[in-house]
C-alpha atoms as a PDB file:
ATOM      1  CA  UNK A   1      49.629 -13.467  25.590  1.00  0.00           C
ATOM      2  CA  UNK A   2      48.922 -13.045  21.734  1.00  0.00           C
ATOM      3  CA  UNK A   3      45.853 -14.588  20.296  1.00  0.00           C
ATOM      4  CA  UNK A   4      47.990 -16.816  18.301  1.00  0.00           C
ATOM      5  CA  UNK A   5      50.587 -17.136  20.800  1.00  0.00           C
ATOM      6  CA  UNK A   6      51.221 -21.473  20.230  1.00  0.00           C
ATOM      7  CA  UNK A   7      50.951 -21.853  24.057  1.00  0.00           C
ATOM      8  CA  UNK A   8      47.674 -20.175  23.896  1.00  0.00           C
ATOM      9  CA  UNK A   9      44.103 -23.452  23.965  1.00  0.00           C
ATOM     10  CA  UNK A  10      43.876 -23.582  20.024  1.00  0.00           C
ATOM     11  CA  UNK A  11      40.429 -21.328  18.908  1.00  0.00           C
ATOM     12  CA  UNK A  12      37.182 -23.536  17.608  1.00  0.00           C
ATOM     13  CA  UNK A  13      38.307 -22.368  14.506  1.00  0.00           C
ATOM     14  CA  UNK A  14      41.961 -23.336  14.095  1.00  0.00           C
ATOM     15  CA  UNK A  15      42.899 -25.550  11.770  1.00  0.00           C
ATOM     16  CA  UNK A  16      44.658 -28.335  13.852  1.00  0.00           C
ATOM     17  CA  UNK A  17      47.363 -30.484  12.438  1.00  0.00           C
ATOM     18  CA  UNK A  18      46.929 -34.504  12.171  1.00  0.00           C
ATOM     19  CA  UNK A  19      48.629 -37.283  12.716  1.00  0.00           C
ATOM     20  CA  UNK A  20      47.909 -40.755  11.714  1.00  0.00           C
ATOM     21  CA  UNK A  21      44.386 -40.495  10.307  1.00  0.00           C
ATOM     22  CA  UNK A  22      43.698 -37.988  13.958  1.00  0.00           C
ATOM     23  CA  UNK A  23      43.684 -34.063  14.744  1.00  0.00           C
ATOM     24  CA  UNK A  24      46.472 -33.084  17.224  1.00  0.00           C
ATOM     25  CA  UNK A  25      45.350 -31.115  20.100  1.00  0.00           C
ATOM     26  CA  UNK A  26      47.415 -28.438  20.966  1.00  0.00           C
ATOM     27  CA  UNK A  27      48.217 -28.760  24.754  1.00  0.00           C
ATOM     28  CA  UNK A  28      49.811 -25.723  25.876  1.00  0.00           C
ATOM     29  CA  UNK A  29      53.387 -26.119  26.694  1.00  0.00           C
ATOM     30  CA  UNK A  30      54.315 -27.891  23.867  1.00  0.00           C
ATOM     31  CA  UNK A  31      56.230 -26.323  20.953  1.00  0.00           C
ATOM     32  CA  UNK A  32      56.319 -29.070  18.158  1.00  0.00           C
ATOM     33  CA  UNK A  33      53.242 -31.104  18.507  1.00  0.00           C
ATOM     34  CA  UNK A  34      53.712 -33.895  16.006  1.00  0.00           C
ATOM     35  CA  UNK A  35      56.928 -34.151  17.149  1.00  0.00           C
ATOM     36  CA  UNK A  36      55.727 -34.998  20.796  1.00  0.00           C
ATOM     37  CA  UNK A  37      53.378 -37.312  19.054  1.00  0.00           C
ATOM     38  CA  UNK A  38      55.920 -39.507  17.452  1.00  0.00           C
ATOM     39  CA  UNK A  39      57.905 -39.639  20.686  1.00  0.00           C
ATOM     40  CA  UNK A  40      54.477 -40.755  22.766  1.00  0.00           C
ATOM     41  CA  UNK A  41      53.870 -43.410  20.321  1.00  0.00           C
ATOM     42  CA  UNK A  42      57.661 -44.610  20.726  1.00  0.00           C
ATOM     43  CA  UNK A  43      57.399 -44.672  24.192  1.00  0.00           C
ATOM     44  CA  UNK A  44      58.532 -47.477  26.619  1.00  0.00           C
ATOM     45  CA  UNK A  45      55.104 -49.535  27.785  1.00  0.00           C
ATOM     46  CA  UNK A  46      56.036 -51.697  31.117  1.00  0.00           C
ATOM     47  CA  UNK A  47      54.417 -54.911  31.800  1.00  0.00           C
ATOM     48  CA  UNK A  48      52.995 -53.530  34.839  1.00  0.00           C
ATOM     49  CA  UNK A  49      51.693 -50.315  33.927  1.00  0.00           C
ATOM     50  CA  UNK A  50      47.937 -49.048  33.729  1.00  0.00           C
ATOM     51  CA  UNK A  51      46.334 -46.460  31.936  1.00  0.00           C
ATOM     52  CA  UNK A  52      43.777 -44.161  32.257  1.00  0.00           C
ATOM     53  CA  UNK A  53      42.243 -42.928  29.197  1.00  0.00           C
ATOM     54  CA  UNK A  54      39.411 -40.375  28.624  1.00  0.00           C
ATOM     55  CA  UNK A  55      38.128 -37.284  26.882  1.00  0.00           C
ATOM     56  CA  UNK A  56      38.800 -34.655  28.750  1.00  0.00           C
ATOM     57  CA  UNK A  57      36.777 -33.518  31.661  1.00  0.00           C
ATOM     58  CA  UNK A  58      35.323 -36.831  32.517  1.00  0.00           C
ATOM     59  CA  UNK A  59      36.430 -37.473  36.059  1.00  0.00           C
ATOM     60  CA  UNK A  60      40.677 -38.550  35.425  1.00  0.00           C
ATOM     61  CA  UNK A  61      41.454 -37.260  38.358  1.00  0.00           C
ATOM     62  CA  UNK A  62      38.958 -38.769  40.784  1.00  0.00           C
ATOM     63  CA  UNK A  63      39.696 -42.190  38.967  1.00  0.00           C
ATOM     64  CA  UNK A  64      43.507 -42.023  38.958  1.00  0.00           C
ATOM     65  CA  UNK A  65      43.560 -41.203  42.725  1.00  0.00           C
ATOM     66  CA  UNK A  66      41.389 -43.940  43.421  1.00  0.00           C
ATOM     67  CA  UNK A  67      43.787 -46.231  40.834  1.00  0.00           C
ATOM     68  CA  UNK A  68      46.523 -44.966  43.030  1.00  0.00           C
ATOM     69  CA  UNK A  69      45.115 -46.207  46.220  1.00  0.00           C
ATOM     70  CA  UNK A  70      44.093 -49.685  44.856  1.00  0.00           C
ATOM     71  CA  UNK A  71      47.360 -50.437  43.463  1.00  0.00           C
ATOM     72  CA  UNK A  72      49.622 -49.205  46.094  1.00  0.00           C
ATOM     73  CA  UNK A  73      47.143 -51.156  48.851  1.00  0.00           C
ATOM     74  CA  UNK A  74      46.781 -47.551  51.064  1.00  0.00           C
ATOM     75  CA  UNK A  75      44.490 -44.504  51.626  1.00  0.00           C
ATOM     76  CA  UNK A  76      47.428 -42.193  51.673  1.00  0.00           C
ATOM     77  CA  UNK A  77      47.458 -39.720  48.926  1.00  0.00           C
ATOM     78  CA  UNK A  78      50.189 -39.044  46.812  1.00  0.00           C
ATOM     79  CA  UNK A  79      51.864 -35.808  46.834  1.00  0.00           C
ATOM     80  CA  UNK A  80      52.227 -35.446  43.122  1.00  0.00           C
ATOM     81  CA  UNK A  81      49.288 -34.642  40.961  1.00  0.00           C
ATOM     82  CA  UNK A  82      48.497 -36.796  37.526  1.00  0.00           C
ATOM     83  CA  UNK A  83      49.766 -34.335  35.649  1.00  0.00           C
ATOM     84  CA  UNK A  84      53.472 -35.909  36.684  1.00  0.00           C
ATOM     85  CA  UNK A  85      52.501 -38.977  34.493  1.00  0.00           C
ATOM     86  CA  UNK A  86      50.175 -37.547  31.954  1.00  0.00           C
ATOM     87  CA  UNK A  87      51.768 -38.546  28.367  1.00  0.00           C
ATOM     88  CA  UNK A  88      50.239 -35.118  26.257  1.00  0.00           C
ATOM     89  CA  UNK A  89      51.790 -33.023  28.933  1.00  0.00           C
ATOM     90  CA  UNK A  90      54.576 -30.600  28.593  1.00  0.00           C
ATOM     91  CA  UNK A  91      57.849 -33.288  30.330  1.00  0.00           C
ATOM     92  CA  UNK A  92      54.879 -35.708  30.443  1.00  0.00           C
ATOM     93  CA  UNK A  93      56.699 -38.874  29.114  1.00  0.00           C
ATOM     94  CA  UNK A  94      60.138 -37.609  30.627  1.00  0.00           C
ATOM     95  CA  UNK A  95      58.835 -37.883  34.264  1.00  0.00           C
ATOM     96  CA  UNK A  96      56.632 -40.805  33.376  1.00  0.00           C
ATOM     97  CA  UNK A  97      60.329 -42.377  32.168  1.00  0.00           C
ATOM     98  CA  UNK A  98      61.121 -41.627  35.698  1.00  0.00           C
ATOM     99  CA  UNK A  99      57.854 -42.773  37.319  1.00  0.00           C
ATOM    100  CA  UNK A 100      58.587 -45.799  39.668  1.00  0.00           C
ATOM    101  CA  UNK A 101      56.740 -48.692  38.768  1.00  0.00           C
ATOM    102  CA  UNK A 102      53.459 -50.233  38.652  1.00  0.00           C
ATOM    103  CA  UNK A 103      52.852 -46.639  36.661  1.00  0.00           C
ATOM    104  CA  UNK A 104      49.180 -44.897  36.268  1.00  0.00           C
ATOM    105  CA  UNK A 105      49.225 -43.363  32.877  1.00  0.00           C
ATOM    106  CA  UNK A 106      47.064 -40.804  31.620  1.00  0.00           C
ATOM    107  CA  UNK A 107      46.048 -39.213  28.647  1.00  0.00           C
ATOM    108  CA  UNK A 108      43.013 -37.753  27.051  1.00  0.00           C
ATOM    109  CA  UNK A 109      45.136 -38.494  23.399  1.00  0.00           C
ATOM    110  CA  UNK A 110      43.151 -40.861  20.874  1.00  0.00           C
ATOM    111  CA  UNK A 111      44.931 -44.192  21.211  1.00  0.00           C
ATOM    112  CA  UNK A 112      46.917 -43.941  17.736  1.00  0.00           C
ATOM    113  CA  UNK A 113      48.573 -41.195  19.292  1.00  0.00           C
ATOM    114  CA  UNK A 114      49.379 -43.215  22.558  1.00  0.00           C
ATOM    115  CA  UNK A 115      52.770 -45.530  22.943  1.00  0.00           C
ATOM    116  CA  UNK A 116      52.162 -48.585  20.632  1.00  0.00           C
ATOM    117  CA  UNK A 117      53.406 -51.018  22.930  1.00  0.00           C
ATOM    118  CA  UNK A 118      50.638 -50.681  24.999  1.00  0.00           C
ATOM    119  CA  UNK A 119      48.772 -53.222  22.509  1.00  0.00           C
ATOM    120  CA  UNK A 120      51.210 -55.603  21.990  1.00  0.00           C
ATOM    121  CA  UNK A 121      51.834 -55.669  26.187  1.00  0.00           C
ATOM    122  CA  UNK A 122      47.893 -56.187  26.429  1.00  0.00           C
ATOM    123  CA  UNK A 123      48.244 -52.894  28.624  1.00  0.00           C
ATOM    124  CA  UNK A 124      45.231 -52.451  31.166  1.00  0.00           C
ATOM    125  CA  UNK A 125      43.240 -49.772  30.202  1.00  0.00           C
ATOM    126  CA  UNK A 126      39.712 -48.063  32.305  1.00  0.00           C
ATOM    127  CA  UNK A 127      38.201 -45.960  30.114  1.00  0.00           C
ATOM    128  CA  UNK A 128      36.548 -43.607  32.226  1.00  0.00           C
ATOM    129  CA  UNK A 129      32.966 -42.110  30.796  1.00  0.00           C
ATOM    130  CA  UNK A 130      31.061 -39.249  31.797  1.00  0.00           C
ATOM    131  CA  UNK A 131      27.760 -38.219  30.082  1.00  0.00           C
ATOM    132  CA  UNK A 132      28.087 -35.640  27.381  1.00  0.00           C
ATOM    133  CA  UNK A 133      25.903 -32.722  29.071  1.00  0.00           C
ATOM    134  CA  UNK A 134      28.345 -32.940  32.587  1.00  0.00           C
ATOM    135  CA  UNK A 135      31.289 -32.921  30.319  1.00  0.00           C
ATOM    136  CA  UNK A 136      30.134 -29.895  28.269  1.00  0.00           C
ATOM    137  CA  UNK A 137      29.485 -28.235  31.188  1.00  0.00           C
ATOM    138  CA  UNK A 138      32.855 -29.104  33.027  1.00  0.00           C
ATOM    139  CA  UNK A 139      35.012 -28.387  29.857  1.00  0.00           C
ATOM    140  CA  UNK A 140      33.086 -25.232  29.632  1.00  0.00           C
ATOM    141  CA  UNK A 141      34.179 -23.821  33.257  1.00  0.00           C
ATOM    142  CA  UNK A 142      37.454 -25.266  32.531  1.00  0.00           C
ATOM    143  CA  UNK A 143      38.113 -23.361  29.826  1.00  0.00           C
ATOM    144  CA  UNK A 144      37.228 -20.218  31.373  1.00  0.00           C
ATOM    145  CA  UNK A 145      39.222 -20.869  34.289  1.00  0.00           C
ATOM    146  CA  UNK A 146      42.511 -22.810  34.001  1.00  0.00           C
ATOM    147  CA  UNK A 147      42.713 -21.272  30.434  1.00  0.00           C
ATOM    148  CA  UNK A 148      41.218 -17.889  31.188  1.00  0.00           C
ATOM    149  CA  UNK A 149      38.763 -17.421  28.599  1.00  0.00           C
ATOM    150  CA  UNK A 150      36.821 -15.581  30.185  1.00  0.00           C
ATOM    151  CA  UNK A 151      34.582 -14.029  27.102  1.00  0.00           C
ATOM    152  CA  UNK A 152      33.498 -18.107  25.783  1.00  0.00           C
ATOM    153  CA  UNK A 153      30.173 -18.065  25.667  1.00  0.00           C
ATOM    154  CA  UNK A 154      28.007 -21.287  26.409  1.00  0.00           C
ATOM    155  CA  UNK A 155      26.246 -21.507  23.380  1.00  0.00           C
ATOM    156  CA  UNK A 156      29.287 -20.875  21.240  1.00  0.00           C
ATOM    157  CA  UNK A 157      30.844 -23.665  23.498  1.00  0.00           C
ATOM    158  CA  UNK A 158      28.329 -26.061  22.736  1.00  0.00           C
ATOM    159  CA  UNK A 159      28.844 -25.156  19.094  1.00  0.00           C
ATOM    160  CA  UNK A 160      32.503 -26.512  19.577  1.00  0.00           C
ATOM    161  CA  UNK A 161      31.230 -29.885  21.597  1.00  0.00           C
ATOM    162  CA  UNK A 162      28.812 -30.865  19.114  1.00  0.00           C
ATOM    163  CA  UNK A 163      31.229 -30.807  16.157  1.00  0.00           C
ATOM    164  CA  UNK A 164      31.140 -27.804  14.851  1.00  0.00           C
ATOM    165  CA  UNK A 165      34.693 -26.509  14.709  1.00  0.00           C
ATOM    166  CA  UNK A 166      37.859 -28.252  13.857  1.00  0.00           C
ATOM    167  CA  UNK A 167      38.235 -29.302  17.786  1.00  0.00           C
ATOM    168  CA  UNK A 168      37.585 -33.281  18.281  1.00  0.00           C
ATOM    169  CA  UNK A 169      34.602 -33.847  19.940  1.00  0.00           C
ATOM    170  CA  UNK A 170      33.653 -36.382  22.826  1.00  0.00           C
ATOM    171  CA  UNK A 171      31.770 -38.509  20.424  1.00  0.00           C
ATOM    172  CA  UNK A 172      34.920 -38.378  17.728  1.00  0.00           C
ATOM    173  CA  UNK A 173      36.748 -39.988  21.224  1.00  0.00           C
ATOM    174  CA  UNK A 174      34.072 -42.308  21.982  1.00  0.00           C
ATOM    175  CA  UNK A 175      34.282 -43.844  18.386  1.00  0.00           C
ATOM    176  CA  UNK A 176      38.042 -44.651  18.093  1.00  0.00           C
ATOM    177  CA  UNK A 177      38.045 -46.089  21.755  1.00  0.00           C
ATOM    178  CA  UNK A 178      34.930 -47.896  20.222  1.00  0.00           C
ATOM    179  CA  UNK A 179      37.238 -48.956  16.874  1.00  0.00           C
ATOM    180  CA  UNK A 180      40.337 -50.004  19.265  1.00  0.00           C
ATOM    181  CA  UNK A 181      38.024 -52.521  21.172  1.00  0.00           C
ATOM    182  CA  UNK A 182      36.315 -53.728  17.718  1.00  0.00           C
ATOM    183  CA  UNK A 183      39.796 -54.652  16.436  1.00  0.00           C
ATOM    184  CA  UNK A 184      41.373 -55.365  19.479  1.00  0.00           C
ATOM    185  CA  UNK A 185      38.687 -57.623  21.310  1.00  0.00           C
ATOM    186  CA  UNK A 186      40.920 -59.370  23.666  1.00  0.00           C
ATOM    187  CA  UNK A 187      42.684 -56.765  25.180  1.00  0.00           C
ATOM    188  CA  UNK A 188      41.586 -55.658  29.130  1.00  0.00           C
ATOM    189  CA  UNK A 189      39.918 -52.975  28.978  1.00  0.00           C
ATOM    190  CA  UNK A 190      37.347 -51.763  32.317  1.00  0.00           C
ATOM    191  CA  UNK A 191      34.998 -48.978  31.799  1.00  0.00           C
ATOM    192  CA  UNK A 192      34.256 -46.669  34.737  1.00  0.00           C
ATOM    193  CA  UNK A 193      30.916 -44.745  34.281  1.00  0.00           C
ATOM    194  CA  UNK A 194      30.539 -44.195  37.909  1.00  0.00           C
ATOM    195  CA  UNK A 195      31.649 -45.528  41.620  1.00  0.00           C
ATOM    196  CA  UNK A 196      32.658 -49.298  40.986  1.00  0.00           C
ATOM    197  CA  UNK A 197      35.618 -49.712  43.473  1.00  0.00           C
ATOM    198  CA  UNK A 198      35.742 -53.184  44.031  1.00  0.00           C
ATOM    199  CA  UNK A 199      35.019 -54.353  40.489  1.00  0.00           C
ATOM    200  CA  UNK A 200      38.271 -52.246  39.108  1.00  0.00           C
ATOM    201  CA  UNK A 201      40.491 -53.601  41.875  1.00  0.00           C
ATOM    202  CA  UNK A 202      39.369 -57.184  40.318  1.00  0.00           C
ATOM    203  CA  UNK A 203      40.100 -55.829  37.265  1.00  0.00           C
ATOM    204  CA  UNK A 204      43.650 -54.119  38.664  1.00  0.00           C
ATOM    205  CA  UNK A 205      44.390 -58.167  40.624  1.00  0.00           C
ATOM    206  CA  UNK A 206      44.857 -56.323  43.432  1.00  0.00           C
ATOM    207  CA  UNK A 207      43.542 -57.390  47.078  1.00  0.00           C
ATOM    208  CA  UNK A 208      40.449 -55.351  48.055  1.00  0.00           C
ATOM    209  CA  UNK A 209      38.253 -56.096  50.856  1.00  0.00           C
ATOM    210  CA  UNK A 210      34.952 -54.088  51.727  1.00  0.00           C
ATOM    211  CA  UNK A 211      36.000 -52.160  54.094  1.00  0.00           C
ATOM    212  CA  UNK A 212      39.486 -51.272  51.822  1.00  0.00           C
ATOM    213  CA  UNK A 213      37.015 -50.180  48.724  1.00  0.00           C
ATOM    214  CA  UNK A 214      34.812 -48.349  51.436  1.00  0.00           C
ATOM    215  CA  UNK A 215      38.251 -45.886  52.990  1.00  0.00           C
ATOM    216  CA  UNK A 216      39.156 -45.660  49.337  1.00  0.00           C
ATOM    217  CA  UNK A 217      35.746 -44.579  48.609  1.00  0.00           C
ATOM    218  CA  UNK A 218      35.928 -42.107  51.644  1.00  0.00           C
ATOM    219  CA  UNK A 219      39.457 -41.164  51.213  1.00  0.00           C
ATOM    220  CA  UNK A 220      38.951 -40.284  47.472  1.00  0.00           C
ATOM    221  CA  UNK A 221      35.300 -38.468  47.552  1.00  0.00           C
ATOM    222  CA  UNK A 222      35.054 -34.931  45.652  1.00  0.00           C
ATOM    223  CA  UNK A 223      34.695 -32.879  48.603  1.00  0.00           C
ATOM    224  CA  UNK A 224      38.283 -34.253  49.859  1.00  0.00           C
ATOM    225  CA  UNK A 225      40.002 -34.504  46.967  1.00  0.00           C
ATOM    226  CA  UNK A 226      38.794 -30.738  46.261  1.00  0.00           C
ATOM    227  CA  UNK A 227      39.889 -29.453  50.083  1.00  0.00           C
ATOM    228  CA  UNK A 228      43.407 -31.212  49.612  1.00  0.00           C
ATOM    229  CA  UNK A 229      43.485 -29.016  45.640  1.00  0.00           C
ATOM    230  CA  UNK A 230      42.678 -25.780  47.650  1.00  0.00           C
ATOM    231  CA  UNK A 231      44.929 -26.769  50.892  1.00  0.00           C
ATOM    232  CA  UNK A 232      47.929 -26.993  47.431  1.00  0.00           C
ATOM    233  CA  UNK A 233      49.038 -30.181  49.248  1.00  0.00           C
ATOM    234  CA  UNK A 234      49.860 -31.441  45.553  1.00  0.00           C
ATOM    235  CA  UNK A 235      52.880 -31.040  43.553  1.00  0.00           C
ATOM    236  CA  UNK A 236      52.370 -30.165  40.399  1.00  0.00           C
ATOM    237  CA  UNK A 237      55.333 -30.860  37.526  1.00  0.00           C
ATOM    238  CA  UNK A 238      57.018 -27.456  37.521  1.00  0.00           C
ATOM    239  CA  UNK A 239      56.208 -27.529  33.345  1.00  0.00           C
ATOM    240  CA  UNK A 240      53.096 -27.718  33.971  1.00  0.00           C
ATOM    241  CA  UNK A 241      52.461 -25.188  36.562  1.00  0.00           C
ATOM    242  CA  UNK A 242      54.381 -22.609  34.148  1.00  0.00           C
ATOM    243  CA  UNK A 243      52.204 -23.224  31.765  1.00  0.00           C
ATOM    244  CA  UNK A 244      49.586 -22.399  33.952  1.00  0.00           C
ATOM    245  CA  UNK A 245      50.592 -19.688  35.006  1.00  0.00           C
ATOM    246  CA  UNK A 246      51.780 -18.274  31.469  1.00  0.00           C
ATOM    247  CA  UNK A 247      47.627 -18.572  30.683  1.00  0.00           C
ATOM    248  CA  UNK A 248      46.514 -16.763  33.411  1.00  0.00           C
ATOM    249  CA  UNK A 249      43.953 -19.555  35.291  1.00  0.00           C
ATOM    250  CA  UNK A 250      44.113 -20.948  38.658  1.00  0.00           C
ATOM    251  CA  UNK A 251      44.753 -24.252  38.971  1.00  0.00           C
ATOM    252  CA  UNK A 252      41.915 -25.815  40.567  1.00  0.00           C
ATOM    253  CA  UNK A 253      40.672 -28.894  38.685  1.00  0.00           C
ATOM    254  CA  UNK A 254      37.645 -30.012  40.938  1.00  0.00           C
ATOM    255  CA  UNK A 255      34.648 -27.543  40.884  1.00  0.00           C
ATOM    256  CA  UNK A 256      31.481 -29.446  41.678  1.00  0.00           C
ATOM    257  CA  UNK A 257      31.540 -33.119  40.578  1.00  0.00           C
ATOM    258  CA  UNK A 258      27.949 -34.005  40.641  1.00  0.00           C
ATOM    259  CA  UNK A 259      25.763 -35.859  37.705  1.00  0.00           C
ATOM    260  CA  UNK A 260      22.996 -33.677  36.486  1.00  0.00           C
ATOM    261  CA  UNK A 261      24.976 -29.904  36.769  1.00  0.00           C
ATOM    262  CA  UNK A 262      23.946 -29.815  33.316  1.00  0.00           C
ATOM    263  CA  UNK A 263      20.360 -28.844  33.889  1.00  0.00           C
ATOM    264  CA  UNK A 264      21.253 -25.212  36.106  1.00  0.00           C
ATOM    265  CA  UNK A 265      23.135 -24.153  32.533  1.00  0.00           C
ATOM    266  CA  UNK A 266      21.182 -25.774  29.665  1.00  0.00           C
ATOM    267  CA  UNK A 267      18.219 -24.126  28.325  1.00  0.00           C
ATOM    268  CA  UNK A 268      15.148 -26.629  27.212  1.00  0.00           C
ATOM    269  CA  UNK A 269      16.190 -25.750  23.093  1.00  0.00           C
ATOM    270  CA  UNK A 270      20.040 -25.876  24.281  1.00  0.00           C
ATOM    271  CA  UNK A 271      19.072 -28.913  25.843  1.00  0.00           C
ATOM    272  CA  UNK A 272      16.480 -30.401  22.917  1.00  0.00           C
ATOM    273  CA  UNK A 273      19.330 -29.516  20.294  1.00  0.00           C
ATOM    274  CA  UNK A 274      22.218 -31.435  22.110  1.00  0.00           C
ATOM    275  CA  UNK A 275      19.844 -34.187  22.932  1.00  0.00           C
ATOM    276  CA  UNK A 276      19.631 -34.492  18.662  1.00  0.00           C
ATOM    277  CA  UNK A 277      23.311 -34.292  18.440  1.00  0.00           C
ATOM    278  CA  UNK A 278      23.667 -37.075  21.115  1.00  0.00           C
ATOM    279  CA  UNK A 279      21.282 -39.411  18.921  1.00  0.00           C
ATOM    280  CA  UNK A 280      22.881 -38.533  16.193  1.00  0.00           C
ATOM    281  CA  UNK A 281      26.044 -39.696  16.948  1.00  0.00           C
ATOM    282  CA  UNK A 282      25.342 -42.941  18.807  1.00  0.00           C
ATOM    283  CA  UNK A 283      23.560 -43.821  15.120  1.00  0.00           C
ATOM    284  CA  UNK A 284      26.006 -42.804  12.614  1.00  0.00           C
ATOM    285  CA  UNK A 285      28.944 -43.533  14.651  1.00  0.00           C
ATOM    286  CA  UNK A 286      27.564 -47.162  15.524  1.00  0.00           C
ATOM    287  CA  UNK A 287      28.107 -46.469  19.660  1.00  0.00           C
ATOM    288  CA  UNK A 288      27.119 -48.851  22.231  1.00  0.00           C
ATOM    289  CA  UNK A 289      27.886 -46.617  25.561  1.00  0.00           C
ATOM    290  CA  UNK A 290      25.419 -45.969  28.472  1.00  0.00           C
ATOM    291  CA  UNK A 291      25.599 -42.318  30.028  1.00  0.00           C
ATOM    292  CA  UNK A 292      24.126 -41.722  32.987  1.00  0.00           C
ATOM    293  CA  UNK A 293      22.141 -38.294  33.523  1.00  0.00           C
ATOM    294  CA  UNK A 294      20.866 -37.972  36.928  1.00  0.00           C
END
């Protein structure tokens, strides 16, 4: 494909268009991008549905699965992947129409690009959080394999994640999920740094004993969930898939799934620079989130 093919990942460099106040990332697929945004934000919100919200990279599809589980009361997996209900998505909000209820929504979308029902229907919302250096590191793979770009370089790609290019960065996310719950302070929202099973099926009202949580736990660990990815027991939405396929990747979404990757790819200035950026952010941007490292 043509470097500025518009199904191509958009370049660091790209000017990206906005909508209300936010940039609009261009997820390949999709061929008019504020359009898609205006239909996500008119979408139907259900009293029963759930959604999963995160900057990309930050462990959606280990939490959805286990959302799955909880809410459907069994360890069986389901044959489709997120993807089928993933709003940004190319058909994402026409199979999510579809999607029998309670739904799992997903999106890694800012929320004033998200359906605005979901405030006044006091939508459920787990905002999963990863810490900055895993994500870097995961988006960084990522974008050499499912999009191919084989020729990124880490240090440009840490250029990208600590704001400079037009791309949004994790911290730009982190703020306006921090600005939702500032001016929205009664709506239920569960954050999900790491393995909290029971506590989000209290959240989720749904029945949950120890030994439930513990086979979700099991059923749902990295090294399954990766074997049943490689096995291609999931469906994914044919749109997607083409889209895939159209870049050139493989689509294979788990690769290690640990806390602390960071340190076999940072180097101690990489590391002492991002550290600064990290600071940086939690202090200008008035943050109050706790990442865990190790």
């Amino acid at each position: 494909m043509s470097a500025d093919s518009e199904e191509d990942p958009p370049s660091e460099m790209e000017q990206l268009p906005e909508a209300y106040g936010w940039k609009i990332f261009l997820f390949p697929g999709i061929k008019d991008h504020v359009a898609h945004v205006e239909a996500s934000r008119n979408f139907s919100i259900r009293d029963d549905d759930v959604l999963v919200a995160a900057y990309p990279k930050c462990g959606t599809h280990w939490l959805w699965e286990v959302t799955q589980m909880l809410l459907r009361q069994t360890t069986d997996y389901e044959k489709s992947t997120k993807e089928q209900v993933m709003l940004e998505s190319p058909g994402g909000l026409e199979r999510a129409d579809q999607e029998p209820s309670p739904r799992i929504l997903n999106s890694h979308n800012p929320f004033v690009h998200l359906p605005q029902e979901i405030i006044s229907k006091k939508t459920k919302i787990i905002h999963v959080i990863r810490n900055p250096k895993d994500a870097a590191v995961s988006n960084y793979w990522h974008l050499k394999n499912i999009h191919n770009v084989q020729d990124l370089q880490f240090q440009k790609h840490l250029d990208v994640m600590m704001g400079k290019s037009q791309l949004p960065t994790q911290f730009d996310y982190l703020q306006q999920m921090s600005e939702f719950e500032r001016t929205h302070p009664d709506h239920p929202i569960k954050h999900e740094p790491i393995e909290i099973i029971k506590e989000l099926a209290q959240f989720l009202n749904v029945p949950a004993s120890d030994e439930f949580c513990q086979d979700v736990a099991n059923a749902c660990s990295f090294e399954k969930l990766k074997k049943i990815e490689e096995a291609g027991a999931k469906n994914f939405p044919t749109e997607f898939a083409h889209v895939l396929n159209e870049l050139g990747g493989k689509m294979h979404f788990y690769r290690k799934g640990i806390i602390g990757d960071w340190k076999n790819m940072f180097t101690v200035a990489q590391n002492e620079a991002f550290d600064a950026y990290i600071d940086s952010c939690i202090k200008n941007k008035g943050l109050n989130y706790t990442f865990i490292y190790e």
